[in-house]
Protein backbone atom coordinates (compact mmCIF):
# COMPACT_ATOMS: atom_id res chain seq x y z
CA UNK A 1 0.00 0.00 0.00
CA UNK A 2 1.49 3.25 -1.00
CA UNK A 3 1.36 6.24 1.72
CA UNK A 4 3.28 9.44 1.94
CA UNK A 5 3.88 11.27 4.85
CA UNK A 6 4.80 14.40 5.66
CA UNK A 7 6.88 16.30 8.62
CA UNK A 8 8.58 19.47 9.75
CA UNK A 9 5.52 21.48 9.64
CA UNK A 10 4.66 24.22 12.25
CA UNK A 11 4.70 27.78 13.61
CA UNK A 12 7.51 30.21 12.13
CA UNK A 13 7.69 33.81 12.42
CA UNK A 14 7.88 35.86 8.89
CA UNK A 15 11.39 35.55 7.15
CA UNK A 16 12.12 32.57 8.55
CA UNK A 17 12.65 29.22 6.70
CA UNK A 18 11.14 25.55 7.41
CA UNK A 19 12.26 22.34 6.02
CA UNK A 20 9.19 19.70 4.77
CA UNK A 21 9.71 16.12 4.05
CA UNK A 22 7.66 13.63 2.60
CA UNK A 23 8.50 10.30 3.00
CA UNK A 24 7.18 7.56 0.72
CA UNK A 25 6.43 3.80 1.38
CA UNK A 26 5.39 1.44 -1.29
CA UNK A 27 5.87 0.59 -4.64
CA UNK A 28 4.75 2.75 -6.82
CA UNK A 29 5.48 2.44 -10.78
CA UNK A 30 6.07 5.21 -13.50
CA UNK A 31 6.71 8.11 -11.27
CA UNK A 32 5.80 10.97 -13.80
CA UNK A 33 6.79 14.22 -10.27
CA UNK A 34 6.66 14.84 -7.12
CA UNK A 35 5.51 17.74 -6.03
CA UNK A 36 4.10 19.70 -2.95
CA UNK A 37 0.43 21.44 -3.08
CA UNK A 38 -0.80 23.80 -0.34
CA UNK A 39 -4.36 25.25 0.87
CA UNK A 40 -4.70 27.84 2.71
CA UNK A 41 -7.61 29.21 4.59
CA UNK A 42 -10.93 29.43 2.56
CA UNK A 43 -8.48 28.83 -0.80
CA UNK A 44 -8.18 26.26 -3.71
CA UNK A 45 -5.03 23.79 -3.41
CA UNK A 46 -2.87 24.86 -5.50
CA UNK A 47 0.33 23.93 -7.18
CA UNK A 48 3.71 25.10 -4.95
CA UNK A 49 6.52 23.10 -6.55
CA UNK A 50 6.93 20.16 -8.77
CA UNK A 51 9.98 17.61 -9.54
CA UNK A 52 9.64 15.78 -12.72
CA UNK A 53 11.14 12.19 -13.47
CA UNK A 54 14.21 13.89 -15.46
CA UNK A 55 14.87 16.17 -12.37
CA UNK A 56 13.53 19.43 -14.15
CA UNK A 57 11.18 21.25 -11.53
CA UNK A 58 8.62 24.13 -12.20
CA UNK A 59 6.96 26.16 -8.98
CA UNK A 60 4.09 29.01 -8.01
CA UNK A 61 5.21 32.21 -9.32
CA UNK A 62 3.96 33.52 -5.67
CA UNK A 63 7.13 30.99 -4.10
CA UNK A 64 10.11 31.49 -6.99
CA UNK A 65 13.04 32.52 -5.55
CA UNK A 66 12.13 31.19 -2.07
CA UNK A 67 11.01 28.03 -2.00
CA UNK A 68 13.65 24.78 -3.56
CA UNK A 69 11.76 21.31 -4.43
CA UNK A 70 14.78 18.31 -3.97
CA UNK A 71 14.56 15.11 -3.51
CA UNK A 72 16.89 12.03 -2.46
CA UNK A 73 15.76 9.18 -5.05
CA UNK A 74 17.16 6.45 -3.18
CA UNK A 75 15.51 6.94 0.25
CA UNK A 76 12.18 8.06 -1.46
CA UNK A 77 12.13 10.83 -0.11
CA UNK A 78 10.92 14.43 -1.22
CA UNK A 79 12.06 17.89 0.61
CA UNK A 80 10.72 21.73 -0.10
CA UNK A 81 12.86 24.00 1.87
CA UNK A 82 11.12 27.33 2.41
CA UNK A 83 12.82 30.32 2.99
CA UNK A 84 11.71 34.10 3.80
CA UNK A 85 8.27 32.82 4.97
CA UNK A 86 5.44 35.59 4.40
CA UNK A 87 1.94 35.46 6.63
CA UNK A 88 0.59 34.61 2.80
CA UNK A 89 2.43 31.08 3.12
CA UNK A 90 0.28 29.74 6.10
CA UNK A 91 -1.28 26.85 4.50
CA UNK A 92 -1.63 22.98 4.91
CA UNK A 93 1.27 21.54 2.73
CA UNK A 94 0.57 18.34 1.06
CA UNK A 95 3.17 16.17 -0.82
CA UNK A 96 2.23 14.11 -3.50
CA UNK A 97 2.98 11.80 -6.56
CA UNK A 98 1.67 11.41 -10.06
CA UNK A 99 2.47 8.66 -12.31
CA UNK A 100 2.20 8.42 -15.98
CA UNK A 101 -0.79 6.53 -15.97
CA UNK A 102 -2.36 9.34 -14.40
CA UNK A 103 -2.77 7.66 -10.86
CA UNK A 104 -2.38 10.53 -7.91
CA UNK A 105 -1.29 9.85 -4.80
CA UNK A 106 -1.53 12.45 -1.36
CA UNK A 107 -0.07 12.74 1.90
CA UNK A 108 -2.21 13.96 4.61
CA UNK A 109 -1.11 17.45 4.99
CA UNK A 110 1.07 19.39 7.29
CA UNK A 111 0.15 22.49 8.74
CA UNK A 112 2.60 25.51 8.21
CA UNK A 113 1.58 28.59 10.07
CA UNK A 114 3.07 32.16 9.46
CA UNK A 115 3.16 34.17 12.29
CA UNK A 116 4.67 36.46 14.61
């Protein structure tokens, strides 16, 4: 059974930085990405950062510049460090993986809270 789960979520004051990690069990065939979706408060979820297969990676104009997607292959494991938090970040982060059959797989969220 595939899961993903996610850590290093919590309370940060604006300009600071948080690691998340999403760690994933189970076999899981034709990894198209990984990437890492948020939702804030009365919002969509929306699209944060995305690792493709080939190692390419695309992300929310709102996070360029602040946010890196990485991952280490071998331990199945995906990382978005987040730097220069803003208030505007607070959201529940969730990691996920597509595959090129189009299955979609979730984590069950971490909450990141902006805040001083």
């Amino acid at each position: 059974q595939v899961q993903l789960m996610e850590s290093g979520g919590g309370l940060v004051q604006p300009g600071g930085s948080l690691r998340l990690s999403c760690a994933i069990s189970g076999s899981i065939f034709g990894i198209n990405a990984m990437g890492w979706y948020r939702q804030g408060p009365g919002k969509q979820r929306e699209l944060v950062a995305r690792i493709i297969s080939c190692g390419s990676t695309n992300y929310a104009d709102s996070v360029k510049g602040r946010f890196t997607i990485s991952r280490d292959i071998a331990k199945n494991l995906v990382y978005l460090q987040m730097n220069s938090l803003k208030p505007e970040d607070t959201a529940v982060y969730y990691c996920s993986v597509d595959t090129r059959r189009g299955d979609m797989y979730w984590g069950q969220g971490t909450q990141v809270t902006v805040s001083s």
